[in-house]
Protein backbone atom coordinates (compact mmCIF):
# COMPACT_ATOMS: atom_id res chain seq x y z
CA UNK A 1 -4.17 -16.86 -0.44
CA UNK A 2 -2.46 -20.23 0.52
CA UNK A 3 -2.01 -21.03 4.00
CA UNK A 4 1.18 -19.96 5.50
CA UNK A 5 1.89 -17.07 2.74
CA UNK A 6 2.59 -14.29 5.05
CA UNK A 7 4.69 -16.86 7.46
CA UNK A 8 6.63 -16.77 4.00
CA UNK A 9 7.54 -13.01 4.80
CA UNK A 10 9.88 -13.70 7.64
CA UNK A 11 12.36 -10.74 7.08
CA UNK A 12 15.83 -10.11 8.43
CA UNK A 13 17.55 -6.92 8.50
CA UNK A 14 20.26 -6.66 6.34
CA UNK A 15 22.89 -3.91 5.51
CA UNK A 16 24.23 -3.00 1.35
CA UNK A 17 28.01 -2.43 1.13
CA UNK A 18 27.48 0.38 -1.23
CA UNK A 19 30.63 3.58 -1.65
CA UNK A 20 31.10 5.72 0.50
CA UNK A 21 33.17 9.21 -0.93
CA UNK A 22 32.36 11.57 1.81
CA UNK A 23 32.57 15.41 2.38
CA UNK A 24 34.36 15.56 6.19
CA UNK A 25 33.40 19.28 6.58
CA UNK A 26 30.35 20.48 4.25
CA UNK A 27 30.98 24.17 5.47
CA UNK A 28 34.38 24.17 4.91
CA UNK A 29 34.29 23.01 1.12
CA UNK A 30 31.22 25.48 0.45
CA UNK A 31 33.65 28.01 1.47
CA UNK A 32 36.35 27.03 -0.79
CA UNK A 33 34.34 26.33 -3.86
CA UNK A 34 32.59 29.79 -3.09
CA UNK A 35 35.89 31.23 -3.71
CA UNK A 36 35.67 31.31 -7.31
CA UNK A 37 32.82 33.93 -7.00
CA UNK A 38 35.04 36.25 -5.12
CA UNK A 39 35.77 38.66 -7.69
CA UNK A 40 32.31 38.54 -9.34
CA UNK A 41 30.07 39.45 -6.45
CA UNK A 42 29.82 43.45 -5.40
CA UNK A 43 29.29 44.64 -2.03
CA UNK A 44 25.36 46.16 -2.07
CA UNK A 45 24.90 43.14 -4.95
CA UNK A 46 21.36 41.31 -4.33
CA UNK A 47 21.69 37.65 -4.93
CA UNK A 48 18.69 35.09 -5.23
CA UNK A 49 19.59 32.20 -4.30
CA UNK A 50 17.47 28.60 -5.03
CA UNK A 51 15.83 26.45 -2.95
CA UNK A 52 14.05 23.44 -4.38
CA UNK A 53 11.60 20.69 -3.11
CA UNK A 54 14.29 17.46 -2.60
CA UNK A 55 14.61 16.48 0.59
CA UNK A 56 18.89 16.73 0.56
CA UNK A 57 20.70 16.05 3.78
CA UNK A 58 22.82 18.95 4.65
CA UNK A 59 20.77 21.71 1.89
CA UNK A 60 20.22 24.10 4.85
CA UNK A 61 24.05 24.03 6.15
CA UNK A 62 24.57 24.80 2.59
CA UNK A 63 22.21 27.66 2.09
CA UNK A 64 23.08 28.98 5.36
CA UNK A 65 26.95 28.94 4.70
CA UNK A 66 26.54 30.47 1.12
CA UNK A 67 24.39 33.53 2.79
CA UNK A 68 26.95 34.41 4.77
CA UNK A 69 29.65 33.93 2.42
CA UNK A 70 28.11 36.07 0.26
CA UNK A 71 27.60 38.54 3.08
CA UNK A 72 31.13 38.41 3.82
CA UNK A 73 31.69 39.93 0.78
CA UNK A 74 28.82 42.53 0.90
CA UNK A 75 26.04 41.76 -1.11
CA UNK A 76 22.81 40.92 0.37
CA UNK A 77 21.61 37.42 -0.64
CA UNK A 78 17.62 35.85 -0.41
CA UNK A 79 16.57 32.94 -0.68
CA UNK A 80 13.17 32.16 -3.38
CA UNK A 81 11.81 29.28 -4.01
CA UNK A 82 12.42 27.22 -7.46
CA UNK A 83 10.32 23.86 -7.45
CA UNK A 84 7.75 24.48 -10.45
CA UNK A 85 4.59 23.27 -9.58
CA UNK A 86 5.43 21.96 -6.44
CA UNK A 87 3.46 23.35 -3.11
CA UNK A 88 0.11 23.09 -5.06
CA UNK A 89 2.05 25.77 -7.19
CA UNK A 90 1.24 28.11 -4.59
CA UNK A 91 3.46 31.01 -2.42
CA UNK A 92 1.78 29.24 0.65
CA UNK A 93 2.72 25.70 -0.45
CA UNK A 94 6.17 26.05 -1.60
CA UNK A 95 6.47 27.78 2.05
CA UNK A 96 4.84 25.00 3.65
CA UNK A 97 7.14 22.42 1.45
CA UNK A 98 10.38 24.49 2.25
CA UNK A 99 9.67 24.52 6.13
CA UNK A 100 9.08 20.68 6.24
CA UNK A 101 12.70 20.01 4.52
CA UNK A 102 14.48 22.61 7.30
CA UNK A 103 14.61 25.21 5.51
CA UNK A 104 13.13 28.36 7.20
CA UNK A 105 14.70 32.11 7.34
CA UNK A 106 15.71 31.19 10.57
CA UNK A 107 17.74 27.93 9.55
CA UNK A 108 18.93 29.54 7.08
CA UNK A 109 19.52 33.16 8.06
CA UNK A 110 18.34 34.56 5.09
CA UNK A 111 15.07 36.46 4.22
CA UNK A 112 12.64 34.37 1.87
CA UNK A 113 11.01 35.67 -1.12
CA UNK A 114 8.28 33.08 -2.07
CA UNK A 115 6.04 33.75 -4.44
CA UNK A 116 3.90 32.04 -7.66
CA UNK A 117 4.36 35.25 -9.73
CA UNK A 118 6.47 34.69 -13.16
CA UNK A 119 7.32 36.51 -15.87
CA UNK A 120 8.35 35.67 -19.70
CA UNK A 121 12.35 35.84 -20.26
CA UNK A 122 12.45 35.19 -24.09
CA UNK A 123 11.87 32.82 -26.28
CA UNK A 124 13.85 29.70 -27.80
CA UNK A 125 14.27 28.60 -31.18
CA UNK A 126 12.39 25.91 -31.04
CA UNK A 127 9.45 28.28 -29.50
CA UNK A 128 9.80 27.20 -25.74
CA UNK A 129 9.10 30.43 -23.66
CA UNK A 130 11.42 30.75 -20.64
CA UNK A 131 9.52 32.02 -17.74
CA UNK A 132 11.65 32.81 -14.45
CA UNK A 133 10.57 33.32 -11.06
CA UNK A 134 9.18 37.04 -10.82
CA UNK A 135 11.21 37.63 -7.16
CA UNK A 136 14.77 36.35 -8.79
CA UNK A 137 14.05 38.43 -11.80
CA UNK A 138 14.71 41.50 -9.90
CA UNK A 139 17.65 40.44 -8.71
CA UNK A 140 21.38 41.64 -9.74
CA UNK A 141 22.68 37.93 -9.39
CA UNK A 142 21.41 34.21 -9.23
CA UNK A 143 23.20 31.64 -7.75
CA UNK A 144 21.74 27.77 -8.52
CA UNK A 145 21.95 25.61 -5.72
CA UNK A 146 21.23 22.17 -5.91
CA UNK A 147 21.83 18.63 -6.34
CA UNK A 148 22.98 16.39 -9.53
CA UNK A 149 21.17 12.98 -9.76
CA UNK A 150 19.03 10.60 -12.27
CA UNK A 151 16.04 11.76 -13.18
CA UNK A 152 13.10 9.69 -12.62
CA UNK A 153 11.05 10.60 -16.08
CA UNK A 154 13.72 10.50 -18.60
CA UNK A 155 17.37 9.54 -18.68
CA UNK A 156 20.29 11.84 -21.25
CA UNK A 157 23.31 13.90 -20.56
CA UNK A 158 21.84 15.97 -17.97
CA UNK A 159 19.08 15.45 -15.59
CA UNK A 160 18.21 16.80 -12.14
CA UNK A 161 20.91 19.99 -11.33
CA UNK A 162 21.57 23.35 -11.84
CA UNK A 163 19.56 23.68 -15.44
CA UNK A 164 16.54 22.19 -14.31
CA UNK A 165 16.91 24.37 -11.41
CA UNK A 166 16.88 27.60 -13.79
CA UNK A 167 14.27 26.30 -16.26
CA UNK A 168 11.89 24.25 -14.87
CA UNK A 169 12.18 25.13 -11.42
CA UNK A 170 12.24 28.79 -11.50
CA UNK A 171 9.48 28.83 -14.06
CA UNK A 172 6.91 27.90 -11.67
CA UNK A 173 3.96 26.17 -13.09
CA UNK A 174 3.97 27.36 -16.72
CA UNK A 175 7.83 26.70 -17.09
CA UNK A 176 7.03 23.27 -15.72
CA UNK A 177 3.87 22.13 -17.59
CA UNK A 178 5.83 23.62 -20.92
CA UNK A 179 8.97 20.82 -20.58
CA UNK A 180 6.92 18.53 -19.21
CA UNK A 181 4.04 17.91 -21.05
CA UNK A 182 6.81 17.60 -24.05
CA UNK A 183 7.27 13.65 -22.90
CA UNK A 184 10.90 11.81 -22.00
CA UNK A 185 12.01 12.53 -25.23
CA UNK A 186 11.37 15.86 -25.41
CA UNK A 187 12.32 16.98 -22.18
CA UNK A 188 16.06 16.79 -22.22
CA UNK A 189 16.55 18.68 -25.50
CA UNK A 190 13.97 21.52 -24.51
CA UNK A 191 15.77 21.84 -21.13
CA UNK A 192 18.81 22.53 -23.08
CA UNK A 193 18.21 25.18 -25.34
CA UNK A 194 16.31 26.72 -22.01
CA UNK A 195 19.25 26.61 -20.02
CA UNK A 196 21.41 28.19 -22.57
CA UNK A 197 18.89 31.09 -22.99
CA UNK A 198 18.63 31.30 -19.16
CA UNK A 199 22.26 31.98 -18.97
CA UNK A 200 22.54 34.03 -21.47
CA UNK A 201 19.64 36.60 -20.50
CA UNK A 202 19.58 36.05 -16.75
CA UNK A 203 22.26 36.73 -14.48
CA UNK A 204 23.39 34.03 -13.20
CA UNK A 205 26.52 34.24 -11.62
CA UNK A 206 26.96 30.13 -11.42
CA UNK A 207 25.79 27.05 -9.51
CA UNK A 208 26.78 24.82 -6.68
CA UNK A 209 25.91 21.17 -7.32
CA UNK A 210 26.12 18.87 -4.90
CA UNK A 211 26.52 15.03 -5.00
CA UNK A 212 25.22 12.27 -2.48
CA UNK A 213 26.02 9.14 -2.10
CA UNK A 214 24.31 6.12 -1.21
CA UNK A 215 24.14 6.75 2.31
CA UNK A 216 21.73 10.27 1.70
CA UNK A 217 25.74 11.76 2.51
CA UNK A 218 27.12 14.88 0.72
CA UNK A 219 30.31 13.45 -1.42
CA UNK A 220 30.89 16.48 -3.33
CA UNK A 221 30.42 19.87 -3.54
CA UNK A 222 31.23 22.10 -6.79
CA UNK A 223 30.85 25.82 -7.76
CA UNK A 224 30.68 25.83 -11.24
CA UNK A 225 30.86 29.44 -13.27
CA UNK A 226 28.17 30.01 -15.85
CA UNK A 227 30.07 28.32 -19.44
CA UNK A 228 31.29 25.75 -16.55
CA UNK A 229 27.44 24.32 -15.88
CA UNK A 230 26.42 22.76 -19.00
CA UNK A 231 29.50 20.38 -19.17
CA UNK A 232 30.09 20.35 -15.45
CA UNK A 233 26.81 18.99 -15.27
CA UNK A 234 27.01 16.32 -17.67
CA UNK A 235 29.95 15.06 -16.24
CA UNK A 236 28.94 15.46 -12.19
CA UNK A 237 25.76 13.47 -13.38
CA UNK A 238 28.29 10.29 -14.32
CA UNK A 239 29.76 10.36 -11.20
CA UNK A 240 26.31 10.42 -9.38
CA UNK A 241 24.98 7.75 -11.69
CA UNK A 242 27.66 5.70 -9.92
CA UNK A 243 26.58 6.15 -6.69
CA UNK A 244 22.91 5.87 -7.15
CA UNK A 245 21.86 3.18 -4.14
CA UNK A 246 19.15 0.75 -5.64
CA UNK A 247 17.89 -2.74 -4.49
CA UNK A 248 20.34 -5.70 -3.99
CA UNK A 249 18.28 -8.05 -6.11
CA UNK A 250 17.24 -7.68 -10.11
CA UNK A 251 13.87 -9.26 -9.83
CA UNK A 252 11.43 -9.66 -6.45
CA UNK A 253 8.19 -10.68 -6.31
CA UNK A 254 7.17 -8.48 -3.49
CA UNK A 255 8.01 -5.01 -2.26
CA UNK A 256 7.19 -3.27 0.82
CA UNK A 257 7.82 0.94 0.73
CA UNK A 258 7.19 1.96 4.64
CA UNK A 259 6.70 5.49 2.93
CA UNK A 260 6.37 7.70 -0.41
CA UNK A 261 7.17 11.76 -0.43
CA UNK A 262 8.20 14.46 -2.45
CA UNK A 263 11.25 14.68 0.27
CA UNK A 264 12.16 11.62 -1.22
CA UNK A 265 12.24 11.71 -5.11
CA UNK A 266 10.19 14.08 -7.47
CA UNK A 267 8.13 11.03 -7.94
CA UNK A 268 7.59 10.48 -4.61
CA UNK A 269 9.32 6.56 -5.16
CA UNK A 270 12.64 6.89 -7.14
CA UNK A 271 11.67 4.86 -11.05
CA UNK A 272 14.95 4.13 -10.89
CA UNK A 273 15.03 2.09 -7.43
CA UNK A 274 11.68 0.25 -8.04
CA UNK A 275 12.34 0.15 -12.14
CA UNK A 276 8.80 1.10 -13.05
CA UNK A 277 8.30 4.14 -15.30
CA UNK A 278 4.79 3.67 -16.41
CA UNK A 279 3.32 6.21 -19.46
CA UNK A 280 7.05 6.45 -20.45
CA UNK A 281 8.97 4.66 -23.21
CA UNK A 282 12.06 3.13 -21.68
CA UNK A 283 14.57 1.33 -24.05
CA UNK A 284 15.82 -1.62 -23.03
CA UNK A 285 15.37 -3.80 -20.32
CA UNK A 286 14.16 -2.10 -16.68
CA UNK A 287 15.21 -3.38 -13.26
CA UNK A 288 14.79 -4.41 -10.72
CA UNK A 289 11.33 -6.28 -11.97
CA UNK A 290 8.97 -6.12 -9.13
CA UNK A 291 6.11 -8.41 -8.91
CA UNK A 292 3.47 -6.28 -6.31
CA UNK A 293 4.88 -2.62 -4.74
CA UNK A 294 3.31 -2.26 -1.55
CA UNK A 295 3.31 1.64 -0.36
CA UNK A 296 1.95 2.23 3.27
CA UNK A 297 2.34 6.09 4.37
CA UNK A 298 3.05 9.55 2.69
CA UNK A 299 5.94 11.29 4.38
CA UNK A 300 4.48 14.93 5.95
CA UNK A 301 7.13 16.85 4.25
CA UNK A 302 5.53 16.38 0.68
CA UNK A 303 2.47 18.06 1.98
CA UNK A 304 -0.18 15.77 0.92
CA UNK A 305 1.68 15.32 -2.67
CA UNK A 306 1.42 11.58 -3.65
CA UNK A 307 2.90 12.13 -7.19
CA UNK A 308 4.40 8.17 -7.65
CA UNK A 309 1.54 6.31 -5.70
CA UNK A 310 0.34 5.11 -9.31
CA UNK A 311 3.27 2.97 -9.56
CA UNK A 312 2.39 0.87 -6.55
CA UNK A 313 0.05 -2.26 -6.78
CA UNK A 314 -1.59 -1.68 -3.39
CA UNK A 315 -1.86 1.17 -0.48
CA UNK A 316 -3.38 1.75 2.38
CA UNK A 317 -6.52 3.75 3.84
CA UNK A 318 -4.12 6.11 5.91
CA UNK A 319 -2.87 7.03 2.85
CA UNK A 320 -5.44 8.08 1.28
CA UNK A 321 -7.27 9.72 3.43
CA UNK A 322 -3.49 12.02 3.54
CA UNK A 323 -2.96 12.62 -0.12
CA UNK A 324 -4.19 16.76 -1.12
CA UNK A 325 -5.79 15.87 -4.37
CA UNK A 326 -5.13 19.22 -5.72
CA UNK A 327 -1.87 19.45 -4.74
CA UNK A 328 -0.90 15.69 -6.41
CA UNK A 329 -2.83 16.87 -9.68
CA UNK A 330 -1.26 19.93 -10.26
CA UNK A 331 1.99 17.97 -10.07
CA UNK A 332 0.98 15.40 -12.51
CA UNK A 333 -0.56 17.65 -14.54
CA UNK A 334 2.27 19.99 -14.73
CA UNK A 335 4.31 16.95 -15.89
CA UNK A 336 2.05 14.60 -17.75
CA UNK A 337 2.56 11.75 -16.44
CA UNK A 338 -1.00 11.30 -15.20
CA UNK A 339 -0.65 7.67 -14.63
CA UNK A 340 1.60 8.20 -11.41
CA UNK A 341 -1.16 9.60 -9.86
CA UNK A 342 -3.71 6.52 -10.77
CA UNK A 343 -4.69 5.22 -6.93
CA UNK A 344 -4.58 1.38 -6.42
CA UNK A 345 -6.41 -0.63 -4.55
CA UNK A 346 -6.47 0.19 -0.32
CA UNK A 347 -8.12 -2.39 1.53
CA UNK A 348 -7.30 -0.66 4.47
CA UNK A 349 -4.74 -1.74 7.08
CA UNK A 350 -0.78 -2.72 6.58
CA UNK A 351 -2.01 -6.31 7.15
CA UNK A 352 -4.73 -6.11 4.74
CA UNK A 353 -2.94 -4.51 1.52
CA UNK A 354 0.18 -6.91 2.02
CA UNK A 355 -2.41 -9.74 2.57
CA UNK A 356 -4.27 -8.79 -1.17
CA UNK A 357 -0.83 -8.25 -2.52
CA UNK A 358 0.06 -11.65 -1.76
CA UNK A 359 -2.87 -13.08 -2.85
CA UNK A 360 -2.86 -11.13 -6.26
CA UNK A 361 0.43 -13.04 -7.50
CA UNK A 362 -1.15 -16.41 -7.21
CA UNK A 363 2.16 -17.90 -6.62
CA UNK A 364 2.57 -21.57 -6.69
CA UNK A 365 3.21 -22.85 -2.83
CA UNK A 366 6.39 -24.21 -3.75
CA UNK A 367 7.58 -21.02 -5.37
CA UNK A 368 10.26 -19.50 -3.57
CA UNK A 369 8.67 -16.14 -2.39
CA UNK A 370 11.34 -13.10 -2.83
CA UNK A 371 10.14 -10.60 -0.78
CA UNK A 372 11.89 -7.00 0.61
CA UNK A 373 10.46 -3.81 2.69
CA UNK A 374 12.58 -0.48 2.73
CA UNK A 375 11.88 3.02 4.41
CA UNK A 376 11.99 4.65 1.28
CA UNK A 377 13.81 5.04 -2.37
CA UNK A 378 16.05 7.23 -0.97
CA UNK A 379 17.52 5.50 2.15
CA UNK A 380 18.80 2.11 1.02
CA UNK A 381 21.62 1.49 3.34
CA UNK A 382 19.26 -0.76 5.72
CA UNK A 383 16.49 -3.00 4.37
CA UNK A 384 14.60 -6.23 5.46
CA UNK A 385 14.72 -9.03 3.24
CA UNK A 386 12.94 -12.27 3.47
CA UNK A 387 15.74 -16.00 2.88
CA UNK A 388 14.56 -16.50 -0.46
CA UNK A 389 15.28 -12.97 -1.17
CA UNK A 390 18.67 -12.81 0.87
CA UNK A 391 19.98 -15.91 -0.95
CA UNK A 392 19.82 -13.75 -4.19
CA UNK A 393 20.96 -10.57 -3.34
CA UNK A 394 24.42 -9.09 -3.82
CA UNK A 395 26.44 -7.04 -1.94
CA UNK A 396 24.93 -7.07 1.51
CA UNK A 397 24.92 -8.69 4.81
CA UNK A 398 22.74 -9.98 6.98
CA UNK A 399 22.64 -8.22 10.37
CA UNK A 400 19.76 -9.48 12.34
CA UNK A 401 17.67 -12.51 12.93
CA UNK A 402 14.63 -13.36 10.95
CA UNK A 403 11.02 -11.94 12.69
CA UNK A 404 7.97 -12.83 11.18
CA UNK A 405 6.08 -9.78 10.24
CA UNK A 406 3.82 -8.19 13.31
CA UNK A 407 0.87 -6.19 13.41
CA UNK A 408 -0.92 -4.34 15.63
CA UNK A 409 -4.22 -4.19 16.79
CA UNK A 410 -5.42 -1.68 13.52
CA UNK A 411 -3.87 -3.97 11.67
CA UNK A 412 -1.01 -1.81 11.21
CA UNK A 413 3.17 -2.72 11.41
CA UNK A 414 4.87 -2.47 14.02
């Protein structure tokens, strides 16, 4: 590595003017778009609701408020868990995975039914089985809960929502492997004809989808009735496409990720904040284009999962030495994508996998380093850039001084 290279990583904190729609009072507009389930829901009426593995900000104020909405009215809601393979695929797991994101009976005030038992629904045309979780199955009612965003393995008309939530998600390992191993083509057209089945045979009462925006903030929050999801979804997805945060810059040569999680996107970095896919067929052209991805920790809450770390360059020993194996390849082999799981090079310390990173891109001396470091794919609002990087980027201000990078005695960031 030349001689001053990581002097060339001077970063300054800087802050992305991204919008900003914002819910004032969550609870309050649960309430109202609950309404419109007033005069379906029974008194005695057992409802299962969903909880899923995304880390979303305010998911247990909305669980919490929905229970007793639906209480209000007399029925007598649970709460199961619908993350397909997620957890290792296991009751305990999916637990475990559920308590790290807040969401416990006691948060939510709601008894928990978690469980890896499944059972077969019926059958598509196109032969896809539609398996549903064996708890929610038993159930009078099922209400969907959950939020509407890009997917990070394929892009269509729907993606991450309310009929993921009742296919894949509630189909536990076999429902996922089934739409997953079917590739990014194949996913979005088996998840339809699923979701139509699903609310045709289950009964679902409807769905809540929530929206963030780029601040990791609830914007919206919509009950849609069962004909209502299919469209509603499609056209909630737009709006969330809109708000999707990302990096400031279209190309960098280097990017530091302080951490990687389940908590944070299904692939643990978002594909479409670090524009790498790999072992999926993207058309078109991808960004941003990243030189070297740096990852340094897995977050606690994805409970050892490291689905994603495949699409970084270099890691780090502590990361390693946290990833569950089993848990990460029963993700990736639920979904296919094996190469997200692929481990990269980890020389050790923070100092030493930025310092092999650097020297790996063999950059001329008098090439004008762009370099960046973020918490994670998920919270954008703050991130560090380095001048060569700041003098390209759009749309954000610098709000601190530059600080050459520092390290402590492991060899780790301070």
């Amino acid at each position: 590595m030349e001689t001053g290279s990581m002097e060339r990583l001077a970063l300054a904190k800087v802050r992305q003017h991204f919008h900003r729609p914002l819910a004032e009072d969550v609870e309050a507009e649960v309430r109202s778009q609950l309404e419109r389930l007033r005069e379906i829901v029974r008194p005695g009426m057992s409802v299962a609701i969903t909880a899923g593995s995304r880390g979303i900000r305010d998911m247990a104020l909305i669980l919490r408020t929905t229970v007793r909405y639906l209480r209000s009215l007399g029925a007598e809601p649970f709460i199961f868990s619908s993350m397909g393979s997620h957890g290792g695929g296991t009751a305990l797991g999916q637990r475990n995975l559920l308590q790290h994101l807040g969401l416990t009976e006691e948060t939510v005030e709601a008894p928990f039914r978690i469980t890896s038992e499944f059972i077969q629904i019926g059958t598509t045309q196109s032969g896809h089985v539609l398996y549903a979780d064996a708890e929610a199955a038993k159930a009078e009612a099922i209400l969907a809960v959950n939020r509407i965003k890009p997917h990070t393995a394929f892009r269509d008309r729907l993606a991450s929502g309310l009929i993921k939530m009742l296919t894949v998600g509630m189909g536990k390992v076999p429902g996922a492997s089934q739409v997953h191993r079917l590739g990014p083509t194949g996913i979005y057209p088996a998840l339809l004809e699923l979701g139509r089945l699903a609310l045709a045979q289950l009964p679902v009462i409807g769905g809540l989808a929530i929206i963030e925006n780029s601040f990791d903030e609830t914007a919206r929050i919509e009950a849609l009735l069962p004909n209502e999801i299919e469209p509603g979804e499609e056209r909630l997805l737009k709006y969330a496409w809109q708000l999707l945060p990302g990096l400031p810059l279209k190309e960098l040569d280097l990017l530091i990720i302080d951490e990687i999680g389940k908590n944070f996107s299904g692939t643990g970095m978002d594909t479409n904040v670090v524009g790498r896919w790999r072992d999926i067929e993207i058309p078109g052209p991808i960004y941003p284009q990243v030189g070297r991805i740096i990852v340094l920790r897995l977050s606690k809450a994805s409970e050892g999962n490291a689905n994603g770390i495949g699409l970084a360059d270099f890691t780090t020993k502590k990361l390693v030495e946290a990833i569950d194996w089993k848990a990460t390849l029963t993700n990736v082999r639920t979904t296919g994508f094996w190469g997200r799981a692929f481990c990269p090079p980890f020389p050790g310390s923070d100092y030493e996998a930025i310092h092999w990173a650097l020297e790996s891109l063999r950059l001329d001396p008098v090439h004008p380093l762009t370099a960046a470091r973020i918490k994670n794919t998920l919270h954008l609002e703050e991130l560090c850039l380095n001048e060569a990087a700041l003098a390209q980027a759009k749309g954000c201000e610098q709000i601190g001084p530059f600080r050459p990078l520092t390290f402590n005695s492991a060899g780790d960031l301070e």
